[in-house]
PDB file of N, CA and C in Angstrom:
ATOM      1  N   UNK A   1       9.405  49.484 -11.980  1.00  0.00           N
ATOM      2  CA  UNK A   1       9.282  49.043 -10.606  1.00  0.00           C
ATOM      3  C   UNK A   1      10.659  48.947  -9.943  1.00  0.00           C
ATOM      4  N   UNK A   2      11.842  48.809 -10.588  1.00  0.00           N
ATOM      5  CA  UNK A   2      12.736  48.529 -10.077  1.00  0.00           C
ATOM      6  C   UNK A   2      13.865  49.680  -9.725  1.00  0.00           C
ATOM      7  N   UNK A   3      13.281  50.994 -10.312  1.00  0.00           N
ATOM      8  CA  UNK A   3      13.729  52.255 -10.297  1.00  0.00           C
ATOM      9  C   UNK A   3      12.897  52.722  -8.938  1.00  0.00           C
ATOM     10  N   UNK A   4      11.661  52.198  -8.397  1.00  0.00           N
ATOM     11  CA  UNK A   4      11.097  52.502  -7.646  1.00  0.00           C
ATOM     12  C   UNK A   4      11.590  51.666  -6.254  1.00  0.00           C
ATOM     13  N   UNK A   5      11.835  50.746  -6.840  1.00  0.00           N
ATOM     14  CA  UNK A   5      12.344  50.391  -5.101  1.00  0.00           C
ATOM     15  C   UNK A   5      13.753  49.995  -4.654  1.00  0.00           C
ATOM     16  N   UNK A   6      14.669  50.743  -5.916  1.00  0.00           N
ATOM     17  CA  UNK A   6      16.416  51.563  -5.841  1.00  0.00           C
ATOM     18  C   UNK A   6      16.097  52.655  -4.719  1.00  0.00           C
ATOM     19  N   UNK A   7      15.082  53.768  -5.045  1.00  0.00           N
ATOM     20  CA  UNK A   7      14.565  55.076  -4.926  1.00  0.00           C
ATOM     21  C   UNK A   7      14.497  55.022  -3.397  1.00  0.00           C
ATOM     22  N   UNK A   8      13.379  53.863  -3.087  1.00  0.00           N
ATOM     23  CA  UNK A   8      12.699  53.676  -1.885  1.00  0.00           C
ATOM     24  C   UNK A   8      13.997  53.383  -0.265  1.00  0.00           C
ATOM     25  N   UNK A   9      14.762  51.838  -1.269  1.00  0.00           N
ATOM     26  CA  UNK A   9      15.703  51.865  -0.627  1.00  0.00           C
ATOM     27  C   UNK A   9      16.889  52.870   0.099  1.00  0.00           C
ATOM     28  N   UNK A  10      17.035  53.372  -0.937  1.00  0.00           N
ATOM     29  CA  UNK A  10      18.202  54.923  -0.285  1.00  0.00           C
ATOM     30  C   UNK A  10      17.584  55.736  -0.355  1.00  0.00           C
ATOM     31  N   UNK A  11      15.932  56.234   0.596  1.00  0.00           N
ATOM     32  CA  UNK A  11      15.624  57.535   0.480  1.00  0.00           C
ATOM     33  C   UNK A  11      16.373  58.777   1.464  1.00  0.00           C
ATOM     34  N   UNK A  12      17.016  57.602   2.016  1.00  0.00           N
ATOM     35  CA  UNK A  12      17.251  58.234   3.566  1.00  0.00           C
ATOM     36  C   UNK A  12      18.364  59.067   3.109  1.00  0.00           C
ATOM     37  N   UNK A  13      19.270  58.609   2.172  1.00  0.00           N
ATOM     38  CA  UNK A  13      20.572  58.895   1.480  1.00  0.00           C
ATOM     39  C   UNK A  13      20.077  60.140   0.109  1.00  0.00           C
ATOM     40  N   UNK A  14      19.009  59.664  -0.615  1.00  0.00           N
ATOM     41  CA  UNK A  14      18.218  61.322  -1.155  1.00  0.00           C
ATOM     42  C   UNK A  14      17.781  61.872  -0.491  1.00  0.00           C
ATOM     43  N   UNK A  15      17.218  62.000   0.630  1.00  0.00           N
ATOM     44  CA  UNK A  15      16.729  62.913   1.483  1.00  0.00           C
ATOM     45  C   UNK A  15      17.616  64.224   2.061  1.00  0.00           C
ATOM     46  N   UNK A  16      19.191  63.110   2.649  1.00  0.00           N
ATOM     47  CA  UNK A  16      19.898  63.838   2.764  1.00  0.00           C
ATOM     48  C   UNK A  16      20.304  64.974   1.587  1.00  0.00           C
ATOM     49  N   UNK A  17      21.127  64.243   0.553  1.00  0.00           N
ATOM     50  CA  UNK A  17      21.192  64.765  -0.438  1.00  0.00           C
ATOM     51  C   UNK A  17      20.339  66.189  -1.001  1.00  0.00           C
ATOM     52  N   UNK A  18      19.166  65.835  -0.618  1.00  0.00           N
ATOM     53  CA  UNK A  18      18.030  67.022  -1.324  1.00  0.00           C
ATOM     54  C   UNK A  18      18.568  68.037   0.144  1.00  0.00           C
ATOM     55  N   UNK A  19      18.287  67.588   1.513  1.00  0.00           N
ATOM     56  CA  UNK A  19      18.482  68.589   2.081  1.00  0.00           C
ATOM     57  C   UNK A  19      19.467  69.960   1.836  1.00  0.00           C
ATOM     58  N   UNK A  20      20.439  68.557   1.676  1.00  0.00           N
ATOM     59  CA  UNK A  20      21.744  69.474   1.576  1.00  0.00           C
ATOM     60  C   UNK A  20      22.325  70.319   0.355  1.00  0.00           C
ATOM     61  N   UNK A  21      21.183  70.052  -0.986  1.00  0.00           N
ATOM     62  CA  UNK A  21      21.652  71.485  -1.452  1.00  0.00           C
ATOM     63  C   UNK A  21      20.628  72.145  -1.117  1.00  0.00           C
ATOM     64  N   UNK A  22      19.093  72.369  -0.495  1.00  0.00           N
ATOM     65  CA  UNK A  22      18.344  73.131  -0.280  1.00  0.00           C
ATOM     66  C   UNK A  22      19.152  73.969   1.099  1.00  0.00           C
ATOM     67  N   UNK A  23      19.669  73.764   1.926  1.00  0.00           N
ATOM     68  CA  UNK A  23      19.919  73.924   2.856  1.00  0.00           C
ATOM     69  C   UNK A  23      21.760  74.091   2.964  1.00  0.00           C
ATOM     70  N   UNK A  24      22.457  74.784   1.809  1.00  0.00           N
ATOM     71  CA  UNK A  24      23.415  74.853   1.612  1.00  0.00           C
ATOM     72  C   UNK A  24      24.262  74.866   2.803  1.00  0.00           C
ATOM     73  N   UNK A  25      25.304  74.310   2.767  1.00  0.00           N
ATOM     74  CA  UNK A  25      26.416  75.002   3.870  1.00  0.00           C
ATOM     75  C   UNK A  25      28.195  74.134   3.102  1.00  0.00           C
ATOM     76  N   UNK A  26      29.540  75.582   3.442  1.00  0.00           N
ATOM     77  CA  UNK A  26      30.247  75.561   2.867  1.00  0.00           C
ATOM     78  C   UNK A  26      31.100  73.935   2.705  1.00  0.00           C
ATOM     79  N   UNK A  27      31.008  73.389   3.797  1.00  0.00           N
ATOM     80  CA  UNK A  27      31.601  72.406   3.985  1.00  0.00           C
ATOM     81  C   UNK A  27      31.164  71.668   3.054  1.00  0.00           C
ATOM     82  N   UNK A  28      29.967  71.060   3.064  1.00  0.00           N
ATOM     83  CA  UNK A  28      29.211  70.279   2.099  1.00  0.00           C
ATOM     84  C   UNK A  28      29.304  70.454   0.599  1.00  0.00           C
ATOM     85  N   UNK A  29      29.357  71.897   0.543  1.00  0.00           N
ATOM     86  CA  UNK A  29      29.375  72.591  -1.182  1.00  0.00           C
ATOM     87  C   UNK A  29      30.606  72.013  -1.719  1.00  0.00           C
ATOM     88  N   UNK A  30      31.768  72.463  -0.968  1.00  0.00           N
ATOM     89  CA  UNK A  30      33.248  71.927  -0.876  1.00  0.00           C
ATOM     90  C   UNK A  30      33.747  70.508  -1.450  1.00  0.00           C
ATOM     91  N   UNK A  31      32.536  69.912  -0.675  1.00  0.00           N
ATOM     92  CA  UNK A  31      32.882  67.973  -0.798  1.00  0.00           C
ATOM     93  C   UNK A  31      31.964  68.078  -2.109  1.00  0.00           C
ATOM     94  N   UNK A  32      30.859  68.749  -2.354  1.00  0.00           N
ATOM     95  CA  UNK A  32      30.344  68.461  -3.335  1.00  0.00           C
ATOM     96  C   UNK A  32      30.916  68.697  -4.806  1.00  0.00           C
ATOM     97  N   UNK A  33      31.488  69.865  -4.457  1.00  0.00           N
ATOM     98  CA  UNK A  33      32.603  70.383  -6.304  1.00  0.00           C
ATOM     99  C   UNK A  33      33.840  69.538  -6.092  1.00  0.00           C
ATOM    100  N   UNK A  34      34.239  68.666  -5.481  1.00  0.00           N
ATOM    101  CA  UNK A  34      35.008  67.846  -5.471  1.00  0.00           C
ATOM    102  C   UNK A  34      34.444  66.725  -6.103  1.00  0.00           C
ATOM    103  N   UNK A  35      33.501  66.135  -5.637  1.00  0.00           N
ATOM    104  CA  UNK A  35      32.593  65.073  -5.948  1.00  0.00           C
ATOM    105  C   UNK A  35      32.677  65.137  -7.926  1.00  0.00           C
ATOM    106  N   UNK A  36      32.319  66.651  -7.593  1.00  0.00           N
ATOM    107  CA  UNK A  36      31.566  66.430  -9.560  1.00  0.00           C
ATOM    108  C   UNK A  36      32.355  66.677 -10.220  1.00  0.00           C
ATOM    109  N   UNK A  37      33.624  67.288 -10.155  1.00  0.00           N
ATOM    110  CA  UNK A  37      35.086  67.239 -10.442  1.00  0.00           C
ATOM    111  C   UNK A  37      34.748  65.575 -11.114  1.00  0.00           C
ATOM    112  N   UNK A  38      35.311  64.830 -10.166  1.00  0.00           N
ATOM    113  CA  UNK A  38      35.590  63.314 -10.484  1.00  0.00           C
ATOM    114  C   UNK A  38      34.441  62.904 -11.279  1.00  0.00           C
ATOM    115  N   UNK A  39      32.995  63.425 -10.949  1.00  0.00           N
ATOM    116  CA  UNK A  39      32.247  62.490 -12.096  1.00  0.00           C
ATOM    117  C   UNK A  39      32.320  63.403 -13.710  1.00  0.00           C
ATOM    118  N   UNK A  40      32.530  64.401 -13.648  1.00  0.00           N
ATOM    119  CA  UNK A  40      32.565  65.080 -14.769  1.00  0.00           C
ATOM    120  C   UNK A  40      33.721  64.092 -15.931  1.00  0.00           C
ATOM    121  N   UNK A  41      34.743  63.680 -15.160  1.00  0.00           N
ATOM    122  CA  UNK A  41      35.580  63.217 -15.406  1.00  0.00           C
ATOM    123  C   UNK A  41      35.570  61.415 -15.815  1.00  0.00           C
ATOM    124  N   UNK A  42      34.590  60.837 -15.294  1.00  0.00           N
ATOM    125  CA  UNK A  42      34.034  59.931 -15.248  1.00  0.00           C
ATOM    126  C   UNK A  42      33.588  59.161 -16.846  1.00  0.00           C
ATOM    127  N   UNK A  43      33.719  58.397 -17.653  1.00  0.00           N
ATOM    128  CA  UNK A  43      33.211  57.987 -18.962  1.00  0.00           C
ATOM    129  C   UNK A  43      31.603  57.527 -18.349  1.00  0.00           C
ATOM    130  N   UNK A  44      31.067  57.085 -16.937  1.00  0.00           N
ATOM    131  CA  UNK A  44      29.366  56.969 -16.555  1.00  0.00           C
ATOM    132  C   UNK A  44      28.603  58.114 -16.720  1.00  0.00           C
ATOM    133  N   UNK A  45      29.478  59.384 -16.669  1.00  0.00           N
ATOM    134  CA  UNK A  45      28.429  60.581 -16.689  1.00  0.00           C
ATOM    135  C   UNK A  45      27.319  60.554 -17.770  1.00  0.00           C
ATOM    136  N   UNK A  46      26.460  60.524 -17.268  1.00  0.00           N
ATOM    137  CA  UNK A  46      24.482  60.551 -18.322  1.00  0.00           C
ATOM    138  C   UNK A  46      24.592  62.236 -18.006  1.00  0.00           C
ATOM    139  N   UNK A  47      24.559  63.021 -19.062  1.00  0.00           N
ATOM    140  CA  UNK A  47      24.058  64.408 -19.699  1.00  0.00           C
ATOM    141  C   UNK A  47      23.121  63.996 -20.080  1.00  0.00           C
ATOM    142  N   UNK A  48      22.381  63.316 -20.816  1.00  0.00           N
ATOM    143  CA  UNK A  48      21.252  63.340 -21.335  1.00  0.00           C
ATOM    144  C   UNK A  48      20.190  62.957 -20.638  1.00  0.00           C
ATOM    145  N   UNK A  49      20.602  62.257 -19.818  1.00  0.00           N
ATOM    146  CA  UNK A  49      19.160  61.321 -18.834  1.00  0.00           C
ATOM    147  C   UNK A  49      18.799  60.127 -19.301  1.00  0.00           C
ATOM    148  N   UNK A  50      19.483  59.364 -19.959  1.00  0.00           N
ATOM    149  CA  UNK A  50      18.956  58.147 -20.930  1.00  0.00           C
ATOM    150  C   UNK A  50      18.974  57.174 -19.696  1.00  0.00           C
ATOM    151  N   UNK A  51      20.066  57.182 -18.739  1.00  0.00           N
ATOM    152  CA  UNK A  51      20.298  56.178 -17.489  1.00  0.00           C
ATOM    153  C   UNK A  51      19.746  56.677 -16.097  1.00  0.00           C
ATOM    154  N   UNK A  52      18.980  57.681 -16.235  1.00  0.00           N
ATOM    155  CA  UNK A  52      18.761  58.449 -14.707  1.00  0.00           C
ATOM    156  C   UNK A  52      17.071  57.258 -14.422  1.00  0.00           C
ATOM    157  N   UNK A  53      17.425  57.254 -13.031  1.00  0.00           N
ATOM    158  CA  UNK A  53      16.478  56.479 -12.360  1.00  0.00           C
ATOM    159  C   UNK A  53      14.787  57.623 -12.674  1.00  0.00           C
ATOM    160  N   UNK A  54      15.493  58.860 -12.682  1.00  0.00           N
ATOM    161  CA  UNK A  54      14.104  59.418 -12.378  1.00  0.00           C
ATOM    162  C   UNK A  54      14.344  60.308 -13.854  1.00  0.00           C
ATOM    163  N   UNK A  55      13.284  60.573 -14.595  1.00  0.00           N
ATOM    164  CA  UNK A  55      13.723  61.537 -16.089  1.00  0.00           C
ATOM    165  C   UNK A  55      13.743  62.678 -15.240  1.00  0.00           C
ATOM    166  N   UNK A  56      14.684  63.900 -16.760  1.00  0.00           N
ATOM    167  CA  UNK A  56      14.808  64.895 -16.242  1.00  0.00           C
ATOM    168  C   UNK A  56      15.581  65.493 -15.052  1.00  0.00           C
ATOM    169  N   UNK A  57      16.257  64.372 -14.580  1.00  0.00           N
ATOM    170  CA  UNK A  57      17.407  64.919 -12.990  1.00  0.00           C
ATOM    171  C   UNK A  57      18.584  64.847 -13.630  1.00  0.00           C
ATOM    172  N   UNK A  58      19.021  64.894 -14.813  1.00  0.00           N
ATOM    173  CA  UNK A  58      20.271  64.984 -15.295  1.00  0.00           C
ATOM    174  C   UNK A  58      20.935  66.217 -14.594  1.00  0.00           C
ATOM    175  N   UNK A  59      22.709  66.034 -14.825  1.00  0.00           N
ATOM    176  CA  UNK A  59      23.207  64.730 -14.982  1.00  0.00           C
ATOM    177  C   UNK A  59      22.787  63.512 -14.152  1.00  0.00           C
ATOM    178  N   UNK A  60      22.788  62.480 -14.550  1.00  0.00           N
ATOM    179  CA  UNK A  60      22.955  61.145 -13.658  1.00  0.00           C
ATOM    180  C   UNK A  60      24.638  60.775 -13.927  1.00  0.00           C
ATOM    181  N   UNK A  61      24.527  59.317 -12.508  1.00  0.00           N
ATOM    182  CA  UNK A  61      25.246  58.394 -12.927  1.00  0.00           C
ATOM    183  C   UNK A  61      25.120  57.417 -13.710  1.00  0.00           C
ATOM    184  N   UNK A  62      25.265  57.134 -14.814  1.00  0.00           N
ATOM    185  CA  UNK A  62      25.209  55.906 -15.962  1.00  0.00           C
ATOM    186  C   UNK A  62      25.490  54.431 -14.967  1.00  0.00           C
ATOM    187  N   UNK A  63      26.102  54.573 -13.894  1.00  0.00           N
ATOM    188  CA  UNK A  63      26.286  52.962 -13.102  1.00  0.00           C
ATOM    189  C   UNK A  63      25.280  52.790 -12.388  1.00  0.00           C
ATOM    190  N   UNK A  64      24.065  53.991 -11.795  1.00  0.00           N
ATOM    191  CA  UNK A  64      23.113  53.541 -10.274  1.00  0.00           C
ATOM    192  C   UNK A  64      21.870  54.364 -10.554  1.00  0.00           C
ATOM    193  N   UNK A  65      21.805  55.134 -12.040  1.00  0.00           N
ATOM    194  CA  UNK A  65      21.137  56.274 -11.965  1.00  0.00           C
ATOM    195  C   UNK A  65      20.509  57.512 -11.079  1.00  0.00           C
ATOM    196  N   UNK A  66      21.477  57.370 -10.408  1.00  0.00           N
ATOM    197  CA  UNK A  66      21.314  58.960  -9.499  1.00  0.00           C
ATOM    198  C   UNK A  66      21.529  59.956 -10.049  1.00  0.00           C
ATOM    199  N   UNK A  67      20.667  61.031  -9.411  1.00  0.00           N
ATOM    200  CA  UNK A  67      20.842  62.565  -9.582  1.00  0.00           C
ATOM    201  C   UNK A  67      22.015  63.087  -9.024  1.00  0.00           C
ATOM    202  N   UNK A  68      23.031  63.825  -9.771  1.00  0.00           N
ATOM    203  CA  UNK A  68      23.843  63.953  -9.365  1.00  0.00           C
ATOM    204  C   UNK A  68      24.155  65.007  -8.403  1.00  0.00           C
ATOM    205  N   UNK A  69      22.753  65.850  -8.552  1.00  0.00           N
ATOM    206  CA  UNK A  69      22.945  67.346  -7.690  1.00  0.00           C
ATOM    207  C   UNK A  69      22.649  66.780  -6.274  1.00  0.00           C
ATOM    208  N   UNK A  70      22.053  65.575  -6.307  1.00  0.00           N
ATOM    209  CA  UNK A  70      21.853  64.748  -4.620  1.00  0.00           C
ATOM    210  C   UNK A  70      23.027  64.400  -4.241  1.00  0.00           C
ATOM    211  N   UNK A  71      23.228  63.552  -5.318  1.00  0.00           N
ATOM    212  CA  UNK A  71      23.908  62.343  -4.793  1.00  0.00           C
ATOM    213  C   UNK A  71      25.622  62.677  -4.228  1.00  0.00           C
ATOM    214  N   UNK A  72      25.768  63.972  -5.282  1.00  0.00           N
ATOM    215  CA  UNK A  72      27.233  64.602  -4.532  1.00  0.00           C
ATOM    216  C   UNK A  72      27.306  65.260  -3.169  1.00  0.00           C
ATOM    217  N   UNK A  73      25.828  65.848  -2.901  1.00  0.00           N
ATOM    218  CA  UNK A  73      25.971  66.309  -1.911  1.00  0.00           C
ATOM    219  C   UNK A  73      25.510  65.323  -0.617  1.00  0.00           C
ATOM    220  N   UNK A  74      25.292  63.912  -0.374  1.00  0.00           N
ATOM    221  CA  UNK A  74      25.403  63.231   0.306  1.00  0.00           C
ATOM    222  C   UNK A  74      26.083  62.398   0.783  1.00  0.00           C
ATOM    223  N   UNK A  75      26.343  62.936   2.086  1.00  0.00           N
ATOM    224  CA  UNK A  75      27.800  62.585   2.350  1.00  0.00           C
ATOM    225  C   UNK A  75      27.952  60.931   2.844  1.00  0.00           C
ATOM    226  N   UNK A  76      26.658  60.426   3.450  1.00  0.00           N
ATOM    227  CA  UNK A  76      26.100  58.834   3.408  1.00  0.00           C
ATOM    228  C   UNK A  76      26.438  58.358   2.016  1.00  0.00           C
ATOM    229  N   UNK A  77      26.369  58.649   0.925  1.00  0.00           N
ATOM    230  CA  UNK A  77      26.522  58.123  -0.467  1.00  0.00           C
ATOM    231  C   UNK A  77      28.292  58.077  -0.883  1.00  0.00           C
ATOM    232  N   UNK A  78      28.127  56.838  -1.390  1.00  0.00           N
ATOM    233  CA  UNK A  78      29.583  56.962  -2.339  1.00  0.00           C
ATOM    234  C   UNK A  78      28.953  56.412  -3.624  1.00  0.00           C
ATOM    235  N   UNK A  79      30.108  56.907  -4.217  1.00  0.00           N
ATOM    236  CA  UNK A  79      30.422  56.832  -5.970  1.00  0.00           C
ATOM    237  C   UNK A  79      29.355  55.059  -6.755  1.00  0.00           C
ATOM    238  N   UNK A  80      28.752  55.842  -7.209  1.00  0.00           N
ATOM    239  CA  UNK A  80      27.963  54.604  -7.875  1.00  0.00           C
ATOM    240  C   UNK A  80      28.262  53.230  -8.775  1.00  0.00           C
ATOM    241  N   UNK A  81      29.724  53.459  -9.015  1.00  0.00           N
ATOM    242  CA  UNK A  81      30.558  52.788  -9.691  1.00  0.00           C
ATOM    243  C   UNK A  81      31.172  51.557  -8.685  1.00  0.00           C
ATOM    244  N   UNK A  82      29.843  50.644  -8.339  1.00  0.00           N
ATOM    245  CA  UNK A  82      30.580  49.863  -7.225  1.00  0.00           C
ATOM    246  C   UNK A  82      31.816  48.973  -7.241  1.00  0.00           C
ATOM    247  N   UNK A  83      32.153  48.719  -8.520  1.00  0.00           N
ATOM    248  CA  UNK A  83      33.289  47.850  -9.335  1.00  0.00           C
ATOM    249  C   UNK A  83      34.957  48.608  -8.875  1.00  0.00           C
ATOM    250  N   UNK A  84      34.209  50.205  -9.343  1.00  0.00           N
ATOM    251  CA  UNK A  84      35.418  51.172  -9.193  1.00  0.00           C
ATOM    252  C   UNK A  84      35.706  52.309  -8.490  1.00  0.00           C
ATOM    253  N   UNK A  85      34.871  52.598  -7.465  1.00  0.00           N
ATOM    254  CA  UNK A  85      34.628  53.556  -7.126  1.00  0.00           C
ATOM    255  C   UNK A  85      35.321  55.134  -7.047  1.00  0.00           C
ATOM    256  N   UNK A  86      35.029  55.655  -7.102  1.00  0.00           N
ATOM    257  CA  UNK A  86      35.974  57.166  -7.447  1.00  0.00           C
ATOM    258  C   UNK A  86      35.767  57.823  -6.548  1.00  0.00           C
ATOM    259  N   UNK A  87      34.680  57.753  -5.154  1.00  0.00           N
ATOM    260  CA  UNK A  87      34.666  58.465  -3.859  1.00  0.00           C
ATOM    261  C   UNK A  87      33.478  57.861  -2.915  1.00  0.00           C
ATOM    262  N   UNK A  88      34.071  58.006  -1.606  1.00  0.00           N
ATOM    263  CA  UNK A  88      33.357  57.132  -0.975  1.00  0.00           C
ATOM    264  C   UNK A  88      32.700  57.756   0.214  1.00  0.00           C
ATOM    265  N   UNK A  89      31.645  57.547   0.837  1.00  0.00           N
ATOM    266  CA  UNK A  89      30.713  57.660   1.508  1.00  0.00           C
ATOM    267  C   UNK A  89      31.485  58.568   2.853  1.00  0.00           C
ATOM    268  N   UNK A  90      31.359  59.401   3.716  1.00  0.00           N
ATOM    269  CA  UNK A  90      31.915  59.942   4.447  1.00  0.00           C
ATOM    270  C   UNK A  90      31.121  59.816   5.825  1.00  0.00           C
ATOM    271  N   UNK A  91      30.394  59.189   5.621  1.00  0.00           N
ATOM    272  CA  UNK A  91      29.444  58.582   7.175  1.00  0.00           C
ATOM    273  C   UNK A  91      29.117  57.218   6.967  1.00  0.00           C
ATOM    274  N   UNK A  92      29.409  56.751   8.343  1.00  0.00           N
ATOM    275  CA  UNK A  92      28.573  54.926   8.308  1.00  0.00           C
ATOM    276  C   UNK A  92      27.553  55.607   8.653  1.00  0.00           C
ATOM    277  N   UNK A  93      27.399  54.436   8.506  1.00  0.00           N
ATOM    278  CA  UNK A  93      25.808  53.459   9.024  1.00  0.00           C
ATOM    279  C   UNK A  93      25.719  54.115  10.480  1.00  0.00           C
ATOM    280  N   UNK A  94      25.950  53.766  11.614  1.00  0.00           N
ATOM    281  CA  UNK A  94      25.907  54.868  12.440  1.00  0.00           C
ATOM    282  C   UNK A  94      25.658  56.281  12.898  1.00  0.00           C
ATOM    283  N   UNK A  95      26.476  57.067  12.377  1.00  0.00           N
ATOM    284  CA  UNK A  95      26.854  58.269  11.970  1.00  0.00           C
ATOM    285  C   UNK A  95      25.647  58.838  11.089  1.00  0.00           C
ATOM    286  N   UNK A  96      24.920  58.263  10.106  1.00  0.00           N
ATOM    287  CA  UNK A  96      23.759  58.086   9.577  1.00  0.00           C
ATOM    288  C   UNK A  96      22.537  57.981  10.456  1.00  0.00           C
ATOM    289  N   UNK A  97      22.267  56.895  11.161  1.00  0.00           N
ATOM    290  CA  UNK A  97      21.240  57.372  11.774  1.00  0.00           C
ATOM    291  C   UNK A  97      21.104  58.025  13.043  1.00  0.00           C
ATOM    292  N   UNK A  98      22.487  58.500  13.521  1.00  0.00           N
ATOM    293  CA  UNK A  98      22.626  59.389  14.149  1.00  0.00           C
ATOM    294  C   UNK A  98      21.716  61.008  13.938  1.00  0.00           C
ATOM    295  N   UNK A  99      22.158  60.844  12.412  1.00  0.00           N
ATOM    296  CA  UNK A  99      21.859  62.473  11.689  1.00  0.00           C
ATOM    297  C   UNK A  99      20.227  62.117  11.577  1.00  0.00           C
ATOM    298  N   UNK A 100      19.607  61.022  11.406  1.00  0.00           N
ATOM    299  CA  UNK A 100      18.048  60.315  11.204  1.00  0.00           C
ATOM    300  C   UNK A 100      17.545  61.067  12.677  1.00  0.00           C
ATOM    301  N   UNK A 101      18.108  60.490  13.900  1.00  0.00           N
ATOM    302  CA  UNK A 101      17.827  61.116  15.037  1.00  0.00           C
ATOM    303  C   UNK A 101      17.464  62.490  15.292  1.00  0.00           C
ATOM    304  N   UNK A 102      18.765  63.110  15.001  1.00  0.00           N
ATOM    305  CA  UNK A 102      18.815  64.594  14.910  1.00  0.00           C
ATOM    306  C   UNK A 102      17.642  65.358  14.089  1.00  0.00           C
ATOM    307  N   UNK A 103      17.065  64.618  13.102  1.00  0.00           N
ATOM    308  CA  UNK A 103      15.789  65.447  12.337  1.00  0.00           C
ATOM    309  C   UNK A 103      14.904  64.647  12.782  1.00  0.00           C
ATOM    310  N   UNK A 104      14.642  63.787  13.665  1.00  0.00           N
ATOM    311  CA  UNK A 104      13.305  63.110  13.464  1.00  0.00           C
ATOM    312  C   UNK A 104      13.081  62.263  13.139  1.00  0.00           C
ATOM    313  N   UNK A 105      13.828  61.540  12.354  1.00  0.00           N
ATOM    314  CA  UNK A 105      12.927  60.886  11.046  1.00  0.00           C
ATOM    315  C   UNK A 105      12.223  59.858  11.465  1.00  0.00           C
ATOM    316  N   UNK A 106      11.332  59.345  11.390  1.00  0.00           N
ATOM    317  CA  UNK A 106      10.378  58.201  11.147  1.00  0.00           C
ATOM    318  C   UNK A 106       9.887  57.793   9.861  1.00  0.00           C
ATOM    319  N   UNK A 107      10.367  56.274   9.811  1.00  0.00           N
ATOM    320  CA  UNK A 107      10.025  55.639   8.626  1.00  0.00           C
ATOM    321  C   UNK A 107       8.564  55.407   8.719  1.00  0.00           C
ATOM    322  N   UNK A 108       8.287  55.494   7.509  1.00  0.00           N
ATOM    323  CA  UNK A 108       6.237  55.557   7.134  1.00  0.00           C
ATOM    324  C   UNK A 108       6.276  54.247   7.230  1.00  0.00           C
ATOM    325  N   UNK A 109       4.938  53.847   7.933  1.00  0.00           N
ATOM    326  CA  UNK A 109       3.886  52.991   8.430  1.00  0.00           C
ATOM    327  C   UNK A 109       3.128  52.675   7.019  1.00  0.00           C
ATOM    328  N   UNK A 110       2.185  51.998   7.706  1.00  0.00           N
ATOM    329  CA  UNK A 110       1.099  51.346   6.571  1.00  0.00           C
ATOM    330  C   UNK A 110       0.288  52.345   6.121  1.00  0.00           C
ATOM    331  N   UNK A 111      -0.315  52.571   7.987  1.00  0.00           N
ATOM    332  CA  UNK A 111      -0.999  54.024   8.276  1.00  0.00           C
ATOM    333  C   UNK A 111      -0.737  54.796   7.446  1.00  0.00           C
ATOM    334  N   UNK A 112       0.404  55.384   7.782  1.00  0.00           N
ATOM    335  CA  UNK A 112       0.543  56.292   7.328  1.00  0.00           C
ATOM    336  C   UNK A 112       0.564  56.671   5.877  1.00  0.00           C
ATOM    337  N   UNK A 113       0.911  55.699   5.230  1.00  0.00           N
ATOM    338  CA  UNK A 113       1.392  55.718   3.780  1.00  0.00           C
ATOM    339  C   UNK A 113      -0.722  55.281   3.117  1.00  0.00           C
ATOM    340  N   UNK A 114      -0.999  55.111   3.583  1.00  0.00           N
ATOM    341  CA  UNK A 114      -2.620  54.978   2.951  1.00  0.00           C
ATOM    342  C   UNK A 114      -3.141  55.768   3.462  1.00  0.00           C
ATOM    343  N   UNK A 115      -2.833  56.872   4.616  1.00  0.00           N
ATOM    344  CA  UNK A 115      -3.708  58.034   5.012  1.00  0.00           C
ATOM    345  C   UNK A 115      -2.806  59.566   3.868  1.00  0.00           C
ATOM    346  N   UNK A 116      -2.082  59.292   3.126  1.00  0.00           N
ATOM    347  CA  UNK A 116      -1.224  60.271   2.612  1.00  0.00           C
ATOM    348  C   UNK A 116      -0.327  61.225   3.303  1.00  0.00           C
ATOM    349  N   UNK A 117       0.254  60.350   4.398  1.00  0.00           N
ATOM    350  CA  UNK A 117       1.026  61.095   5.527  1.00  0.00           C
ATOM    351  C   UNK A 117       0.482  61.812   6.803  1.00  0.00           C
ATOM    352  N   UNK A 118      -0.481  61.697   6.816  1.00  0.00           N
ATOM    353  CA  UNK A 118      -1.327  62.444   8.065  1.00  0.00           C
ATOM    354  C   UNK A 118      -1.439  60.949   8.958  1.00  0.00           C
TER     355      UNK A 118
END
């Protein structure tokens, strides 16, 4: 349950993330092999998945269990290592739901979430 409502909380921040490697672009790729540079480098890196919030999205981070193929490429996200961090978020809070604007987004309802999104 508590992997589920980590998940729930920053979907807005996986969402991005998922967009942005489905939806590649150079800039982003850029910040992202930078990103995994540093976690590769990292003693938190999970290869195996033993710490990943969700199985099977390895690598994770061993500090927040994120996927790392998201989580580098979101530029709302910093380094999961909140003690120490090794890179940090490149949009506020602002700037964030700025980009929410720009696609749309609407957070699910009651409705909505008991009609299965329709």
């Amino acid at each position: 349950m508590k992997a589920l409502k980590t998940i729930w909380s920053n979907k807005t921040k996986i969402f991005e993330g998922v967009k942005n490697s489905i939806f590649k672009s150079e800039h982003v790729e850029e910040i992202a092999a930078a990103r995994m540079e540093i976690c590769n480098a990292c003693p938190h890196i999970d290869h195996e998945g033993d710490s990943c919030l969700v199985s099977g999205t390895q690598p994770c981070c061993g500090k927040c269990g994120c996927s790392l193929k998201f989580k580098i490429r979101s530029l709302s996200s910093s380094c999961g290592d909140e003690e120490n961090p090794q890179w940090t978020a490149l949009l506020d809070e602002e700037e964030e739901l700025s980009i929410k604007d720009q696609l749309n987004y609407q957070e699910p309802n009651e409705d909505t979430i008991q009609n299965g999104g329709s």
